[in-house]
Protein backbone atom coordinates (compact mmCIF):
# COMPACT_ATOMS: atom_id res chain seq x y z
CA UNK A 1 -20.50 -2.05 -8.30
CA UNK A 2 -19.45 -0.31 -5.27
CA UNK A 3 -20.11 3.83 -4.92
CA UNK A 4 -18.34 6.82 -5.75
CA UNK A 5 -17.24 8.51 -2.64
CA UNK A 6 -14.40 11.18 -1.76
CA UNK A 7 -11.61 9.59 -0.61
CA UNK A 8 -11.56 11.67 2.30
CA UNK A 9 -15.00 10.24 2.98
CA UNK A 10 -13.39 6.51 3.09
CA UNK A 11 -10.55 7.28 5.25
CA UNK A 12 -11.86 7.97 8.41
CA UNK A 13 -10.27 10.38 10.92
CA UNK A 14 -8.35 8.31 12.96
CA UNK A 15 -4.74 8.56 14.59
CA UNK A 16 -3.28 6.58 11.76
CA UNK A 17 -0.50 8.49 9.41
CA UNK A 18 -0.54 8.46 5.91
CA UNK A 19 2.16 6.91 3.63
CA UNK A 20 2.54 6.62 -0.66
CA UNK A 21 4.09 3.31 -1.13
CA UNK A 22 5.63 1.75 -3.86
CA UNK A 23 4.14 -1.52 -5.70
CA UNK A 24 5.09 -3.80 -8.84
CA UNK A 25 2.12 -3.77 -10.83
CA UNK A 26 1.81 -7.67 -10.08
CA UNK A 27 1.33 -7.46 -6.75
CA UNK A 28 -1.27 -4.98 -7.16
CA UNK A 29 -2.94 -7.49 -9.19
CA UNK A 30 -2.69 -10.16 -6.59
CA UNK A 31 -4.24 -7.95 -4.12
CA UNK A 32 -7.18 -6.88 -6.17
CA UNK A 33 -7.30 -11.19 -7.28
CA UNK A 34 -8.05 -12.06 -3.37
CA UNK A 35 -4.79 -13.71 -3.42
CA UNK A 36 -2.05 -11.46 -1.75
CA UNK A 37 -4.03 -10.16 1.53
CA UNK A 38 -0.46 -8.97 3.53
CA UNK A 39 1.98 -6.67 2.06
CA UNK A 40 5.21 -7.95 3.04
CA UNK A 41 8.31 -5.43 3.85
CA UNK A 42 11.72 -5.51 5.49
CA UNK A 43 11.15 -1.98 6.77
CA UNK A 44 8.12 -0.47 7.83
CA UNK A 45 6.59 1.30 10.68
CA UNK A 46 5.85 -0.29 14.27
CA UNK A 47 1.57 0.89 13.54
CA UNK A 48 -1.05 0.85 11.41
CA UNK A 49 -0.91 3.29 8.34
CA UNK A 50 -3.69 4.51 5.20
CA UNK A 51 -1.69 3.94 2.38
CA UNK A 52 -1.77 5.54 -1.18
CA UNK A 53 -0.34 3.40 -3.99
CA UNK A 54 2.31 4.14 -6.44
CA UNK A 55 2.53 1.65 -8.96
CA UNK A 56 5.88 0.76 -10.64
CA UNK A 57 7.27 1.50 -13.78
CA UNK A 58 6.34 0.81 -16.17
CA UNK A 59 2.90 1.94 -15.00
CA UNK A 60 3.83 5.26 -13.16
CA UNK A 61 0.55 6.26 -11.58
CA UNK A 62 -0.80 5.83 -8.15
CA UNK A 63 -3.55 3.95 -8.55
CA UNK A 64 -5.64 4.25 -5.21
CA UNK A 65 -5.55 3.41 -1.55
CA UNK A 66 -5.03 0.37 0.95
CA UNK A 67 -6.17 0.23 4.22
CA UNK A 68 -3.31 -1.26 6.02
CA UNK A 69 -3.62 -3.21 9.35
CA UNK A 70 -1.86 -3.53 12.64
CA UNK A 71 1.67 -4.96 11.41
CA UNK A 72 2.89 -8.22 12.41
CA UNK A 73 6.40 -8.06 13.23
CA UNK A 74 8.44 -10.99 13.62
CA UNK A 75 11.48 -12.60 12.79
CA UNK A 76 12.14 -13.76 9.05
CA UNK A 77 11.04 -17.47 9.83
CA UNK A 78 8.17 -16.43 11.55
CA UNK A 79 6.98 -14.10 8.51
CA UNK A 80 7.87 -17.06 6.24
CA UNK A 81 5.79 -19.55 8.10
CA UNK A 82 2.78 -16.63 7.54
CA UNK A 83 3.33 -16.52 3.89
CA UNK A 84 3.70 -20.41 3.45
CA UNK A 85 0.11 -20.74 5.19
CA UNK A 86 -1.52 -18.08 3.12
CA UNK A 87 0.00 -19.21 -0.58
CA UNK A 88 2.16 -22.84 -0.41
CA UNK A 89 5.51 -22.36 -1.92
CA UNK A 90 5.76 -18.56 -0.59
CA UNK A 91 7.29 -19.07 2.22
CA UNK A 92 10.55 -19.69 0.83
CA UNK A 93 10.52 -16.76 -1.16
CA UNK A 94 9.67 -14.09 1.61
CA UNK A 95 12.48 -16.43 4.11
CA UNK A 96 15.32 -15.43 1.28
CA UNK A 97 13.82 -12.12 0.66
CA UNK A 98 13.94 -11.23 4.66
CA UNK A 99 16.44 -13.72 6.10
CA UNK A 100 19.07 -10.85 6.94
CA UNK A 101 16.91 -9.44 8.91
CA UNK A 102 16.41 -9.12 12.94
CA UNK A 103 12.70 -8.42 12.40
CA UNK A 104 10.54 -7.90 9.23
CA UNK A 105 6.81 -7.19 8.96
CA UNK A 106 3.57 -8.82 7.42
CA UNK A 107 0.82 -5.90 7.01
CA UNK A 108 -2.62 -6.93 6.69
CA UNK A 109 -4.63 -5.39 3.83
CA UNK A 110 -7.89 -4.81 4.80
CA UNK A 111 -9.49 -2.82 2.16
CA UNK A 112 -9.03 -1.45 -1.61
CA UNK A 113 -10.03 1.63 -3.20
CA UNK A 114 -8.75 3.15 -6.76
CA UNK A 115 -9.10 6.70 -7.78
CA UNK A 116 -11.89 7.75 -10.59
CA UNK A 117 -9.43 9.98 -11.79
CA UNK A 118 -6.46 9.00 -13.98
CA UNK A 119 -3.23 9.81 -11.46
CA UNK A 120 -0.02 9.38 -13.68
CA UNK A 121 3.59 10.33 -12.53
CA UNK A 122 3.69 13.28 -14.98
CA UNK A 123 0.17 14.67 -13.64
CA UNK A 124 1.64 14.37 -10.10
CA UNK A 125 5.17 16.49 -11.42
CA UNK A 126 3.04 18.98 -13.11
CA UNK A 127 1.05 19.70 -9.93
CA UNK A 128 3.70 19.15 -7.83
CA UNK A 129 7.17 19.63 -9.41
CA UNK A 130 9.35 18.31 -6.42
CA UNK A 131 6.72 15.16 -6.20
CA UNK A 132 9.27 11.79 -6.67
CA UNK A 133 8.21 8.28 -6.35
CA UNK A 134 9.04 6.92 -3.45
CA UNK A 135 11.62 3.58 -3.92
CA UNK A 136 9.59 1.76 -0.80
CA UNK A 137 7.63 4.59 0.79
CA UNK A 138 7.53 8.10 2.05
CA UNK A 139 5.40 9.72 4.96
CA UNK A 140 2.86 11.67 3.35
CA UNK A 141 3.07 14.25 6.41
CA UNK A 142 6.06 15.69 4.84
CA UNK A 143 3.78 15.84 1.81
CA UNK A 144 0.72 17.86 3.10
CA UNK A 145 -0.24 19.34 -0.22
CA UNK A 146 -0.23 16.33 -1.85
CA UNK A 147 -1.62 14.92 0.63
CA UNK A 148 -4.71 16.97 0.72
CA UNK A 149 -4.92 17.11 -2.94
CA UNK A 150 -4.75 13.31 -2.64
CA UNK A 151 -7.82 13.51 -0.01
CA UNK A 152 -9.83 15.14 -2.36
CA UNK A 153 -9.99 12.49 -5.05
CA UNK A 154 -12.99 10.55 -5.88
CA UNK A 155 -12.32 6.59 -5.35
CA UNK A 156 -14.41 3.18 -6.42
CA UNK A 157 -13.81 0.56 -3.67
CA UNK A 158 -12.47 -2.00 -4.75
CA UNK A 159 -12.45 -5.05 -2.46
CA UNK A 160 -12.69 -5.30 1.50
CA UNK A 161 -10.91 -8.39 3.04
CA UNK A 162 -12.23 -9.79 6.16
């Protein structure tokens, strides 16, 4: 059993901006199962971000935090190729997923942490009544308050990938 700590405690000070992302419930699983250690996107930012975690309907609560690595960026065969050497058979779905694409993006995850607290959608409206999930993710600088607020929380960590 890992300790309690603030999450402002686990997410050290560094240059990195803050995002909440969006995240099927099943992939959340996979992550926290050892078995999905990139998030894979079609858009995303050139850098390394801390991540909070909205999960999905028909969940509706962000859950905790990832610790998000430098991205690779590379064309949809080259993500593919990642995906097929991490879990056989993947590959093909991330090629169709991405294939449109100039350039799409394989972000390590590096660590996992899940708030003590109980964090559903309607907690988040009643605190903050213009708060809406993001479809794929929002920069949590245009969200200070809930940023801070978010900060605050007391997380368990989870898992930490090597």
């Amino acid at each position: 059993s890992f300790p309690t700590r603030r999450s402002s405690d686990l997410l050290e000070i560094t240059e990195k901006k803050y995002i909440l992302m969006s995240l099927q419930e099943q992939y959340y699983t996979q992550i926290l199962d050892g078995v999905k250690i990139y998030e894979y996107r079609r858009f995303f930012k050139d850098y390394p971000l801390n991540s909070f975690i909205y999960l999905t309907s028909p969940v509706k609560r962000v859950i905790g935090y990832l610790e998000l690595g430098e991205p690779i960026i590379g064309t949809p065969r080259q993500i593919a190729d990642l995906a097929e050497s991490v879990k056989a058979g993947h590959g093909s779905i991330i090629y169709d997923y991405m294939k449109d694409l100039a350039k799409c993006y394989a972000i390590p995850i590096k660590r996992v942490c899940e708030f003590e607290d109980d964090l559903t959608l309607n907690l988040l409206k009643t605190k903050f009544p213009k708060f809406v999930p993001p479809q794929s993710y929002i920069l949590m600088e245009n969200y200070s308050d809930i940023l801070e607020y978010l900060l605050g929380l007391k997380v368990v960590e989870k898992l930490v990938i090597p």
